[in-house]
PDB file of N, CA and C in Angstrom:
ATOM      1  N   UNK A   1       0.838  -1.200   0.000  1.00  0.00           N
ATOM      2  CA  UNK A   1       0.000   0.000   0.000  1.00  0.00           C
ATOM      3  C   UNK A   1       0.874   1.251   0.000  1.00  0.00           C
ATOM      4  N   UNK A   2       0.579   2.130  -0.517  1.00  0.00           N
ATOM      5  CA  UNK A   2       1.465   3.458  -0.654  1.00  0.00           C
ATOM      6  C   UNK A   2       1.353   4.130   0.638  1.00  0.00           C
ATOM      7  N   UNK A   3       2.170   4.691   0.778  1.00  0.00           N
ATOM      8  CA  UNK A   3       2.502   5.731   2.266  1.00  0.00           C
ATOM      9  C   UNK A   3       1.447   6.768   2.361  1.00  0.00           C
ATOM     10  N   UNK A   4       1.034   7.171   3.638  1.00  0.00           N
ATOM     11  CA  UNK A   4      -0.061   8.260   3.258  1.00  0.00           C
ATOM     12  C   UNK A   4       0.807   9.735   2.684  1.00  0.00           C
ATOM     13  N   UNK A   5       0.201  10.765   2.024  1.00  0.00           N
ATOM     14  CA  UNK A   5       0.657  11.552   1.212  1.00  0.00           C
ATOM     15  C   UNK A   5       0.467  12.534   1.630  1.00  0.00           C
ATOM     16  N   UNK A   6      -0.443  13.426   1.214  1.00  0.00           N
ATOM     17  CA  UNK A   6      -1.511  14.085   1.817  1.00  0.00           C
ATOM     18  C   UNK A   6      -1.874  14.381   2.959  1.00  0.00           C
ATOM     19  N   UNK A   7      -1.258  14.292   4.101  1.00  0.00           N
ATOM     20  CA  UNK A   7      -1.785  13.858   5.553  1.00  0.00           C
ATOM     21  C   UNK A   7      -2.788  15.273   5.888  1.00  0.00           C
ATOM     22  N   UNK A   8      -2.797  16.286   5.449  1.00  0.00           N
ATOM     23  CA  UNK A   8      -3.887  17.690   5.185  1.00  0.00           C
ATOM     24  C   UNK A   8      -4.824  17.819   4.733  1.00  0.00           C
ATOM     25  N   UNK A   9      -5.236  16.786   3.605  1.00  0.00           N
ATOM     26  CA  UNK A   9      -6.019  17.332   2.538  1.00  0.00           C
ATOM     27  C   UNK A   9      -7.278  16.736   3.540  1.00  0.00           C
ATOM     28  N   UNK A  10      -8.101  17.313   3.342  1.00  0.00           N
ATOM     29  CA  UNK A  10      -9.927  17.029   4.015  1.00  0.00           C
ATOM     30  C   UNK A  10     -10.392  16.433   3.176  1.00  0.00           C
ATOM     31  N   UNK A  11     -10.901  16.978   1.591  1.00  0.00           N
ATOM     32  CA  UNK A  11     -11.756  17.635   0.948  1.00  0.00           C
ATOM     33  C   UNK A  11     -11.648  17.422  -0.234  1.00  0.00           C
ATOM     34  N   UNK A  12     -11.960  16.448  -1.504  1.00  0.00           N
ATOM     35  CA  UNK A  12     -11.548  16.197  -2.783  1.00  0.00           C
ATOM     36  C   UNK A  12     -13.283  16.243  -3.008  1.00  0.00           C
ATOM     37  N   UNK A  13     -12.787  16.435  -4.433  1.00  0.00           N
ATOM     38  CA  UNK A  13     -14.059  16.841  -5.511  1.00  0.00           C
ATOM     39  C   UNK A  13     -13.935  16.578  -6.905  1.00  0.00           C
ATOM     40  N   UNK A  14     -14.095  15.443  -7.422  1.00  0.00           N
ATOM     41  CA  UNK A  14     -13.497  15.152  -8.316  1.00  0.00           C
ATOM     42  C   UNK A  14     -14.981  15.030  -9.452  1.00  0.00           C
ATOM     43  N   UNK A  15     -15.635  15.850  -9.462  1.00  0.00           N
ATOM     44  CA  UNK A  15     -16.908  15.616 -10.243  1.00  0.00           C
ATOM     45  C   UNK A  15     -16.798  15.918 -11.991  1.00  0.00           C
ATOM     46  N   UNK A  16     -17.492  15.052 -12.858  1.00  0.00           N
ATOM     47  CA  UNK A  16     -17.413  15.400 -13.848  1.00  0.00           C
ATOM     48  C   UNK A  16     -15.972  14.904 -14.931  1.00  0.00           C
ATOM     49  N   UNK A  17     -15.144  13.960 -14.445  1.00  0.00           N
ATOM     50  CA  UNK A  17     -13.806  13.969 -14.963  1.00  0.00           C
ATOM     51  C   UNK A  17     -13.852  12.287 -15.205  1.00  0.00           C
ATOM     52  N   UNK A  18     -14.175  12.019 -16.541  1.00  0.00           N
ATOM     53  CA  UNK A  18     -14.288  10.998 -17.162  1.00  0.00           C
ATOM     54  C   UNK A  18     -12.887  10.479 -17.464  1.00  0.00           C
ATOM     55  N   UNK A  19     -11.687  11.071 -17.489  1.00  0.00           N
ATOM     56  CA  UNK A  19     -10.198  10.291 -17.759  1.00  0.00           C
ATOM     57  C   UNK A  19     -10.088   9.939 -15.865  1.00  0.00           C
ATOM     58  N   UNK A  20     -10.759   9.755 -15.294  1.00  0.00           N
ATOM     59  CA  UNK A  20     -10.300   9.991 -14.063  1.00  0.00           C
ATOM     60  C   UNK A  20     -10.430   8.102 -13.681  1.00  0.00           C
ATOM     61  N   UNK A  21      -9.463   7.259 -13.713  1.00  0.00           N
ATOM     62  CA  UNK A  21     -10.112   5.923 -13.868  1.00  0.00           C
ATOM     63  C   UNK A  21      -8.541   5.294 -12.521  1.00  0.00           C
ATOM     64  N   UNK A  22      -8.886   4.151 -12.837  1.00  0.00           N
ATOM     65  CA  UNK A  22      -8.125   3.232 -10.952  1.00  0.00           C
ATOM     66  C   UNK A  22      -9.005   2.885 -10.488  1.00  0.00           C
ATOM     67  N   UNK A  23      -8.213   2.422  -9.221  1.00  0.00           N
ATOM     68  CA  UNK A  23      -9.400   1.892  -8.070  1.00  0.00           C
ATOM     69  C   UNK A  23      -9.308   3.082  -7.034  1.00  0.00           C
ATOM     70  N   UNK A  24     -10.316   2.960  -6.606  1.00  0.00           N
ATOM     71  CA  UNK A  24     -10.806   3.928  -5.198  1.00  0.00           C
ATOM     72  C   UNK A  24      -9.712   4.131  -4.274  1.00  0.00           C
ATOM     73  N   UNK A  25      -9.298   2.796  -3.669  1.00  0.00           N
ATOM     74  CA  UNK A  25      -8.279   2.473  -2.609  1.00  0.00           C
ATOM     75  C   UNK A  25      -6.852   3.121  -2.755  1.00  0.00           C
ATOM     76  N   UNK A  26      -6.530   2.456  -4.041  1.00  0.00           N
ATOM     77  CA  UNK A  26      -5.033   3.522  -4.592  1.00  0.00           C
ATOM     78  C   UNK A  26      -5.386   5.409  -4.158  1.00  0.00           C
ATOM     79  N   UNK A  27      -6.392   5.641  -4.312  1.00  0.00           N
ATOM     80  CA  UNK A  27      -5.943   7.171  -4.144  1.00  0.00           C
ATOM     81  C   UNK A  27      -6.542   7.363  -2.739  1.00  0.00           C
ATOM     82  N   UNK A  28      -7.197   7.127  -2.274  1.00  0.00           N
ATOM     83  CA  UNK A  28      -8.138   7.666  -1.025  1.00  0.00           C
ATOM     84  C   UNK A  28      -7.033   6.971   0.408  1.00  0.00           C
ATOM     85  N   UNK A  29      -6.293   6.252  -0.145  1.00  0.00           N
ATOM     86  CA  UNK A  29      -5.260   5.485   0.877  1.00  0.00           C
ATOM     87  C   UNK A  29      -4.534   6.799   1.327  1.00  0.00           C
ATOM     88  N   UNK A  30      -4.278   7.237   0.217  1.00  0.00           N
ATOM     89  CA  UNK A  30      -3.193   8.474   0.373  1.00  0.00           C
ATOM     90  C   UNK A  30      -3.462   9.574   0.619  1.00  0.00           C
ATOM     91  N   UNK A  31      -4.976   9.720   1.627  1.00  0.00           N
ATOM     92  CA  UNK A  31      -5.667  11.062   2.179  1.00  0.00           C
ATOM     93  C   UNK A  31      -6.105  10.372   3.664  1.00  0.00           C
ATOM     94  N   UNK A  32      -5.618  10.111   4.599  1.00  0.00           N
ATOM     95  CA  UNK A  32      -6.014   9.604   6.036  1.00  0.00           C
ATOM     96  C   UNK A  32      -6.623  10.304   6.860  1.00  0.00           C
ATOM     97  N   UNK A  33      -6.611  11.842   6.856  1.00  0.00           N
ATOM     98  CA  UNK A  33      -7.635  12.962   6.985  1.00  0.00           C
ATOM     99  C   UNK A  33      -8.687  12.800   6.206  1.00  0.00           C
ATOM    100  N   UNK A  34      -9.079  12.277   5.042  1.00  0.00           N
ATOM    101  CA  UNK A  34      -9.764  12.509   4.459  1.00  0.00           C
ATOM    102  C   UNK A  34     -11.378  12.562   4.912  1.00  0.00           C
ATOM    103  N   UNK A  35     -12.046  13.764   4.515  1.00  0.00           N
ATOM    104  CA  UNK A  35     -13.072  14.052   5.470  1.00  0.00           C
ATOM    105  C   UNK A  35     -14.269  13.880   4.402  1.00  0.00           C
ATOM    106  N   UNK A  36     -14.569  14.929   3.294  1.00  0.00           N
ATOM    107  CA  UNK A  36     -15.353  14.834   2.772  1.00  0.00           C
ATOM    108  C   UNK A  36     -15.229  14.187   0.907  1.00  0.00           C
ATOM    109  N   UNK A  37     -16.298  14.085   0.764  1.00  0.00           N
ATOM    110  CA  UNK A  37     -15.252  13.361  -0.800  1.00  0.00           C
ATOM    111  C   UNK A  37     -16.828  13.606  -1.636  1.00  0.00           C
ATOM    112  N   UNK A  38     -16.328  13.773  -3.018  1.00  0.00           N
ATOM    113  CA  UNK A  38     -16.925  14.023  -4.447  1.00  0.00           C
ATOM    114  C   UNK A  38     -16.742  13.587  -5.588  1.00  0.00           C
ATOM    115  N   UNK A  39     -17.467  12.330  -6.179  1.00  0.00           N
ATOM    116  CA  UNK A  39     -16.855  11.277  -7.168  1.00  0.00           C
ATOM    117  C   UNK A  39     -18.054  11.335  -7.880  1.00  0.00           C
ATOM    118  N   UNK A  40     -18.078  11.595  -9.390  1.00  0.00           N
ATOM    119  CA  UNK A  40     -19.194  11.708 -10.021  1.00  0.00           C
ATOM    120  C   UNK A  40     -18.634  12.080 -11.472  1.00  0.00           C
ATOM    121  N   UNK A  41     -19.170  11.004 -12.105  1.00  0.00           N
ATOM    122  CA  UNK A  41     -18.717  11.051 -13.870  1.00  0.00           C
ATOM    123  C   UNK A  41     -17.501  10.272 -13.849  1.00  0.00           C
ATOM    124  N   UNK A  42     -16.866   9.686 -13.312  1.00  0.00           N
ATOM    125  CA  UNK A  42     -15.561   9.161 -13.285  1.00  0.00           C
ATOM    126  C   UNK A  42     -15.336   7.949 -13.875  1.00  0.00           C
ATOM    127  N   UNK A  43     -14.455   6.889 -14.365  1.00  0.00           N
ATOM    128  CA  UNK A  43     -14.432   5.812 -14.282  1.00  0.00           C
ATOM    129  C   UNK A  43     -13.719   4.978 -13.198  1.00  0.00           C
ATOM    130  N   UNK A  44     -13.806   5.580 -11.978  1.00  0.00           N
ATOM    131  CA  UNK A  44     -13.006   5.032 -10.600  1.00  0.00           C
ATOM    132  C   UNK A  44     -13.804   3.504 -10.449  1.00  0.00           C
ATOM    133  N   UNK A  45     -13.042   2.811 -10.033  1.00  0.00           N
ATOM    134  CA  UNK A  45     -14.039   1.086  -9.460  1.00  0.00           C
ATOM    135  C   UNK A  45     -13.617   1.261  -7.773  1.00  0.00           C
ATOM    136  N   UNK A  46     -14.376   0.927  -7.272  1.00  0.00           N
ATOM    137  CA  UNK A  46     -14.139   0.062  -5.769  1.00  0.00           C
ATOM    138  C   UNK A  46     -15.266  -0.119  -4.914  1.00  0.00           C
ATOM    139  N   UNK A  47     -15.443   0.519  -3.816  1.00  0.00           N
ATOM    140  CA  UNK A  47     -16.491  -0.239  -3.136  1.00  0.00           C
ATOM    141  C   UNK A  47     -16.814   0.234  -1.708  1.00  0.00           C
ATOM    142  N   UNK A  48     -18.167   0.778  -1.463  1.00  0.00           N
ATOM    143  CA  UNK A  48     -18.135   1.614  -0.101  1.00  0.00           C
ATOM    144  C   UNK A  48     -16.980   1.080   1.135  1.00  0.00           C
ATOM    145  N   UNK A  49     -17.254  -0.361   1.247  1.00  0.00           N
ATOM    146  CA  UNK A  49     -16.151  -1.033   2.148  1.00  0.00           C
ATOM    147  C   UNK A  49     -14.504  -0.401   1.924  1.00  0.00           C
ATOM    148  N   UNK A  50     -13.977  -0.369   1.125  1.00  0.00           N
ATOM    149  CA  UNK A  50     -13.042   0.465   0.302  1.00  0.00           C
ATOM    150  C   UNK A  50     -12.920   1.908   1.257  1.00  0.00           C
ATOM    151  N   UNK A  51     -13.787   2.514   0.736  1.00  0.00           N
ATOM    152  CA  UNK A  51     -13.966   4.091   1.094  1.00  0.00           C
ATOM    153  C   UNK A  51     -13.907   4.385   2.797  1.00  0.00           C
ATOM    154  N   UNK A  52     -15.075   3.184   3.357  1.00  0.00           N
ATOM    155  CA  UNK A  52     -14.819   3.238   4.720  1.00  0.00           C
ATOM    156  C   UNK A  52     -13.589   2.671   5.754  1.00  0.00           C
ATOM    157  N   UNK A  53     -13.239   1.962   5.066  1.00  0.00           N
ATOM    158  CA  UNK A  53     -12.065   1.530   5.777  1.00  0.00           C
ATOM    159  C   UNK A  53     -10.346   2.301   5.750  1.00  0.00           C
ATOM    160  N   UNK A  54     -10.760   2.883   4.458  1.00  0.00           N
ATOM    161  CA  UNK A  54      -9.640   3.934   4.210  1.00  0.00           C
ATOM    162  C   UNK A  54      -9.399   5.608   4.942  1.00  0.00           C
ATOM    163  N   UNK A  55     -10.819   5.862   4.809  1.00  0.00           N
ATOM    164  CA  UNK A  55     -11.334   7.036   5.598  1.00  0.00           C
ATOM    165  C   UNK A  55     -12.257   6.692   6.831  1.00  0.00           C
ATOM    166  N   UNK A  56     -11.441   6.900   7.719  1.00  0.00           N
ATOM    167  CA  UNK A  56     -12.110   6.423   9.259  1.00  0.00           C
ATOM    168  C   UNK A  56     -13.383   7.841   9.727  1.00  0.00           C
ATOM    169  N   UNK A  57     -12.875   8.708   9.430  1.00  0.00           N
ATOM    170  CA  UNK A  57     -12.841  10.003   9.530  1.00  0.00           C
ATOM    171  C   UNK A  57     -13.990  10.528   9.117  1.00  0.00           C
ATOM    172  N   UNK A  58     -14.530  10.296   8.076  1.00  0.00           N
ATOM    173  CA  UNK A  58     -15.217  10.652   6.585  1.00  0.00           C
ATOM    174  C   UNK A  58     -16.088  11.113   7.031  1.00  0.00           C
ATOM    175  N   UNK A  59     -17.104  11.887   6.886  1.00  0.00           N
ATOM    176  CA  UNK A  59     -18.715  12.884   7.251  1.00  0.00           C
ATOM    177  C   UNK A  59     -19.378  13.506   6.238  1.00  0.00           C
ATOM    178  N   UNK A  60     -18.895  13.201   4.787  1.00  0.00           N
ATOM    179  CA  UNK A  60     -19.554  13.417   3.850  1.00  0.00           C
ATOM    180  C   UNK A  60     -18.925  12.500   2.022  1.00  0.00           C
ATOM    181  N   UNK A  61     -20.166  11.525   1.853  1.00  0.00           N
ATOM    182  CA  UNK A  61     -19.758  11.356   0.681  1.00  0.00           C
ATOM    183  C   UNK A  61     -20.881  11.325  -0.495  1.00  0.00           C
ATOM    184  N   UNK A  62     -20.775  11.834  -1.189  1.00  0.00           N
ATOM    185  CA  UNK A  62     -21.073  12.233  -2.409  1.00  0.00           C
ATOM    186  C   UNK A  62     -20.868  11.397  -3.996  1.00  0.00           C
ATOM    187  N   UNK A  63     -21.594  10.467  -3.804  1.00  0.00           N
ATOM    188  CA  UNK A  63     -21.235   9.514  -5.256  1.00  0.00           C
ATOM    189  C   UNK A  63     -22.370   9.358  -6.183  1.00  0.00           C
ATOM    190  N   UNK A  64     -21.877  10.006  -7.519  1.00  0.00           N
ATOM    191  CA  UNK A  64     -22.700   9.687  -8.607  1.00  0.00           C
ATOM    192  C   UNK A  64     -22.062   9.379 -10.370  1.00  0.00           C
ATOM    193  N   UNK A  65     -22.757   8.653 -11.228  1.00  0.00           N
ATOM    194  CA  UNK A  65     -22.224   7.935 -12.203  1.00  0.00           C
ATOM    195  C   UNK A  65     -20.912   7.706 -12.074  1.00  0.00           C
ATOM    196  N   UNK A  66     -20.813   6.579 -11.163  1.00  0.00           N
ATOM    197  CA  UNK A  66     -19.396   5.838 -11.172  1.00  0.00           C
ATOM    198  C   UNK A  66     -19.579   4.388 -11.325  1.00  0.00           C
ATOM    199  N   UNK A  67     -18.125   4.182 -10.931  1.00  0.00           N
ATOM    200  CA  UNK A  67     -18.193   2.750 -10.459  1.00  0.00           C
ATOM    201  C   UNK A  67     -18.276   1.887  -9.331  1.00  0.00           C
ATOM    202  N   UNK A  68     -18.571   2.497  -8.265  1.00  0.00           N
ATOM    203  CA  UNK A  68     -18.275   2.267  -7.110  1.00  0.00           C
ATOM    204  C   UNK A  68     -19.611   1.528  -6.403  1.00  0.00           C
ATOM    205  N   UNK A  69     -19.691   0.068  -6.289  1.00  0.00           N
ATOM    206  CA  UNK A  69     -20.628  -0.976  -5.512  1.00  0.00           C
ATOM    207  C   UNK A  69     -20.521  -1.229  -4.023  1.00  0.00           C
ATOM    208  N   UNK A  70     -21.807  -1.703  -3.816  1.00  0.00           N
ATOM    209  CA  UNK A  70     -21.470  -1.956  -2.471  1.00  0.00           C
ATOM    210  C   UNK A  70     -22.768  -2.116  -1.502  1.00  0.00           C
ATOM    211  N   UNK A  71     -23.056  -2.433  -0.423  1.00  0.00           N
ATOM    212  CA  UNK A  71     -24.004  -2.291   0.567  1.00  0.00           C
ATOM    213  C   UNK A  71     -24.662  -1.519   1.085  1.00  0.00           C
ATOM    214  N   UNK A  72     -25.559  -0.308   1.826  1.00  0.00           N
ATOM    215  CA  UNK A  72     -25.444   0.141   2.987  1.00  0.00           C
ATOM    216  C   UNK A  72     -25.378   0.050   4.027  1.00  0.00           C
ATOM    217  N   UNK A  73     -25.168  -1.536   4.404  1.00  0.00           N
ATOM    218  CA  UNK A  73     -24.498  -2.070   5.748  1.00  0.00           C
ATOM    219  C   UNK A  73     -22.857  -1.929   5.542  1.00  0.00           C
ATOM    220  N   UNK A  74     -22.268  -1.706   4.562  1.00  0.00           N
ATOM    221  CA  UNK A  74     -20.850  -1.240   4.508  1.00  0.00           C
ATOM    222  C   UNK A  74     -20.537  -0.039   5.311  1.00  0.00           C
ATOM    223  N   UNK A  75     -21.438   0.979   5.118  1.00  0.00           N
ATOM    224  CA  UNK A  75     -21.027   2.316   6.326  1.00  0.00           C
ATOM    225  C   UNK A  75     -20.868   1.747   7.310  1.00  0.00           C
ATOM    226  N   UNK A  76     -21.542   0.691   8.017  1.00  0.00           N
ATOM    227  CA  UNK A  76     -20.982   0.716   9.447  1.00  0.00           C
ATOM    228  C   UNK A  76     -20.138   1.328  10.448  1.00  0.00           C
ATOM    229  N   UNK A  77     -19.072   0.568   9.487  1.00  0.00           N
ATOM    230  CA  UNK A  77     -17.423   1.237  10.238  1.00  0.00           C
ATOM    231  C   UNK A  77     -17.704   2.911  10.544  1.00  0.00           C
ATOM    232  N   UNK A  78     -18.177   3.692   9.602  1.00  0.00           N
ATOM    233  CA  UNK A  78     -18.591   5.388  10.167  1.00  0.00           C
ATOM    234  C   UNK A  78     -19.274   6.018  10.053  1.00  0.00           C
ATOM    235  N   UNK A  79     -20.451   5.209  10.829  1.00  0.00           N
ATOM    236  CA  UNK A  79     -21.914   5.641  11.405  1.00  0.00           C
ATOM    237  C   UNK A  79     -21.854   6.499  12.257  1.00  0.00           C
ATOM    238  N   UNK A  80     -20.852   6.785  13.023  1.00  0.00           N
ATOM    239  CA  UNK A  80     -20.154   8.099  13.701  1.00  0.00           C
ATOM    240  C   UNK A  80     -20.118   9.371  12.999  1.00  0.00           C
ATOM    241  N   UNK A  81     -19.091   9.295  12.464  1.00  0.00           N
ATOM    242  CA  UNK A  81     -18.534  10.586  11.804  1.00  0.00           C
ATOM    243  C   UNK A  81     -19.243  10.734  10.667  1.00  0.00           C
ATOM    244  N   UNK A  82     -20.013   9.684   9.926  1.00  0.00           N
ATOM    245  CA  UNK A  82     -20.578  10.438   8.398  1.00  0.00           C
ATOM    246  C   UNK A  82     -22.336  11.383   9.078  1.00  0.00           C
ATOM    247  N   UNK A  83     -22.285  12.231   8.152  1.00  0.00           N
ATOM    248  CA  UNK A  83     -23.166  13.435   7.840  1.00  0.00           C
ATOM    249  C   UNK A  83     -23.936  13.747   7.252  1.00  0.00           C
ATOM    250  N   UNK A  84     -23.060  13.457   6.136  1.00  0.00           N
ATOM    251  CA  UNK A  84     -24.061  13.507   4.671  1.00  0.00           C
ATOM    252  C   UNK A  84     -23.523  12.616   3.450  1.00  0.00           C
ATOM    253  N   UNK A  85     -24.809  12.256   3.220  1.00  0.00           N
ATOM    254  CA  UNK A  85     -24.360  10.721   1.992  1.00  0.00           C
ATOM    255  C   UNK A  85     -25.170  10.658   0.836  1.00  0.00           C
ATOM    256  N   UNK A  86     -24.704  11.049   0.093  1.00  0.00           N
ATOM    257  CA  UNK A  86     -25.777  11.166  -1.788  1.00  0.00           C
ATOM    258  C   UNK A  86     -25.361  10.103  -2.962  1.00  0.00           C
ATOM    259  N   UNK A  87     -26.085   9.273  -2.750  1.00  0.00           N
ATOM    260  CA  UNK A  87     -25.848   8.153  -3.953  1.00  0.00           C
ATOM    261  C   UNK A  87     -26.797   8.700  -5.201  1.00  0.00           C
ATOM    262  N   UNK A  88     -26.432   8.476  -6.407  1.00  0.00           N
ATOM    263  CA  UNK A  88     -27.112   8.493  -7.597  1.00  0.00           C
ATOM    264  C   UNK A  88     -26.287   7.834  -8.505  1.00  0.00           C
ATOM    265  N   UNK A  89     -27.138   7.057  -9.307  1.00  0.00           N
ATOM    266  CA  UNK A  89     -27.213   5.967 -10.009  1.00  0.00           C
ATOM    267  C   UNK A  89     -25.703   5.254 -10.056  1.00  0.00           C
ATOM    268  N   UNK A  90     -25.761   4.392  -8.995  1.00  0.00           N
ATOM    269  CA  UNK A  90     -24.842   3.595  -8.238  1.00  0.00           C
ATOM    270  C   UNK A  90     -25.791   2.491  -8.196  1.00  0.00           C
ATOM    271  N   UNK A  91     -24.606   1.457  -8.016  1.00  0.00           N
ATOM    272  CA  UNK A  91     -24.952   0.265  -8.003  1.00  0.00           C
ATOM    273  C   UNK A  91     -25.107  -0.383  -6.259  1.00  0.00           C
ATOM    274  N   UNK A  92     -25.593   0.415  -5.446  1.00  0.00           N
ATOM    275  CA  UNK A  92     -25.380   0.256  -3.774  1.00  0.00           C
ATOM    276  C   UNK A  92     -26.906  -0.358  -3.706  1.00  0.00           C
ATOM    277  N   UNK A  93     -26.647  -1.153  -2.538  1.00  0.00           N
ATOM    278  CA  UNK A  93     -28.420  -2.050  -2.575  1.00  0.00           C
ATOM    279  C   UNK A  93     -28.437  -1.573  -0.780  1.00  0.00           C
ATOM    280  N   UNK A  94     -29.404  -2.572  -0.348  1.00  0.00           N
ATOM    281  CA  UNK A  94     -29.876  -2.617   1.364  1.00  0.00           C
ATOM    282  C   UNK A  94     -30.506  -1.086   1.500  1.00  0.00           C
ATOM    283  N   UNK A  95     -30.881  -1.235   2.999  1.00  0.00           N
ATOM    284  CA  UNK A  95     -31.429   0.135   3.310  1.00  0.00           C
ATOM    285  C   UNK A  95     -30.501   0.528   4.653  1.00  0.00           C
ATOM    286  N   UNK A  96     -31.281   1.901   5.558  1.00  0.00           N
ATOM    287  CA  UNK A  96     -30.434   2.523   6.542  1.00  0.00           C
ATOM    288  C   UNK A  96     -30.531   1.583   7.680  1.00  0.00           C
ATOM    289  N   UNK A  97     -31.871   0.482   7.831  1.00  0.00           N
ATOM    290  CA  UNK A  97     -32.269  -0.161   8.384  1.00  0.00           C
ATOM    291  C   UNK A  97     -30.737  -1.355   9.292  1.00  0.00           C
ATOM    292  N   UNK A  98     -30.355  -1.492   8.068  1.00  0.00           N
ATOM    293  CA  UNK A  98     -28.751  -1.997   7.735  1.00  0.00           C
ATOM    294  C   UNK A  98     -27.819  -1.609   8.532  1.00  0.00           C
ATOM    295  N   UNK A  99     -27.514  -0.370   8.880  1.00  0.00           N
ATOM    296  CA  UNK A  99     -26.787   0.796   9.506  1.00  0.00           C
ATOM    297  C   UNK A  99     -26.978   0.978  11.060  1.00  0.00           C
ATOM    298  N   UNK A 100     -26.808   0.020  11.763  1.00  0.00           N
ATOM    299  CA  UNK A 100     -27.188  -0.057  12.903  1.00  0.00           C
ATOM    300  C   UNK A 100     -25.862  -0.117  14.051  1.00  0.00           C
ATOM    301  N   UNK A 101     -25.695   0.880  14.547  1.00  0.00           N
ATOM    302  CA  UNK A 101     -24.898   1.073  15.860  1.00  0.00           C
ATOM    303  C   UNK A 101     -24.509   0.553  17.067  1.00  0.00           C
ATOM    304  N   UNK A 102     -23.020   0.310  17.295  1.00  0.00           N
ATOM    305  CA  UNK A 102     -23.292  -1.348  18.262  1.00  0.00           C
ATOM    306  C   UNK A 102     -22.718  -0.423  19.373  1.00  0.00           C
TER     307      UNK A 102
END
């Protein structure tokens, strides 16, 4: 896994940027602050599990026309810290029902 990079950055926004392709994990590894995030139009792959386990932190994510699958029992891990969460036309199934706090 790559070293974290970034150890500052909060806040990416990557909307609209169709050359924008990898997996999720390769870049979001390398933001450990990473707080809020913006993925939309992209060809990124990975997987809420991915996102949450990389960003412990996270309180806002924002995903639309990507690639990115997954559960909504995957938030788990940060049913804490997340805030705000906007899926559109994603491939994510379950409900909040899922999302349950231990």
């Amino acid at each position: 896994d790559p070293q974290p990079v970034f150890k500052t950055m909060v806040n990416i926004d990557f909307r609209q940027n169709p050359g924008l392709n990898g997996h999720i994990r390769s870049l979001i590894t390398m933001l450990p602050g990473l707080k809020k995030m913006q993925f939309s139009g992209t060809n990124v792959d990975g997987t809420l599990e991915d996102i949450c386990e990389c960003c412990p932190k996270i309180a806002s994510i924002y995903i639309a026309d990507t690639n990115i699958t997954g559960e909504m029992k995957d938030l788990l891990p940060v049913y804490r810290t997340l805030e705000e969460l906007a899926f559109r036309n994603l491939a994510v199934t379950g409900s909040f029902s899922q999302v349950k706090g231990k």
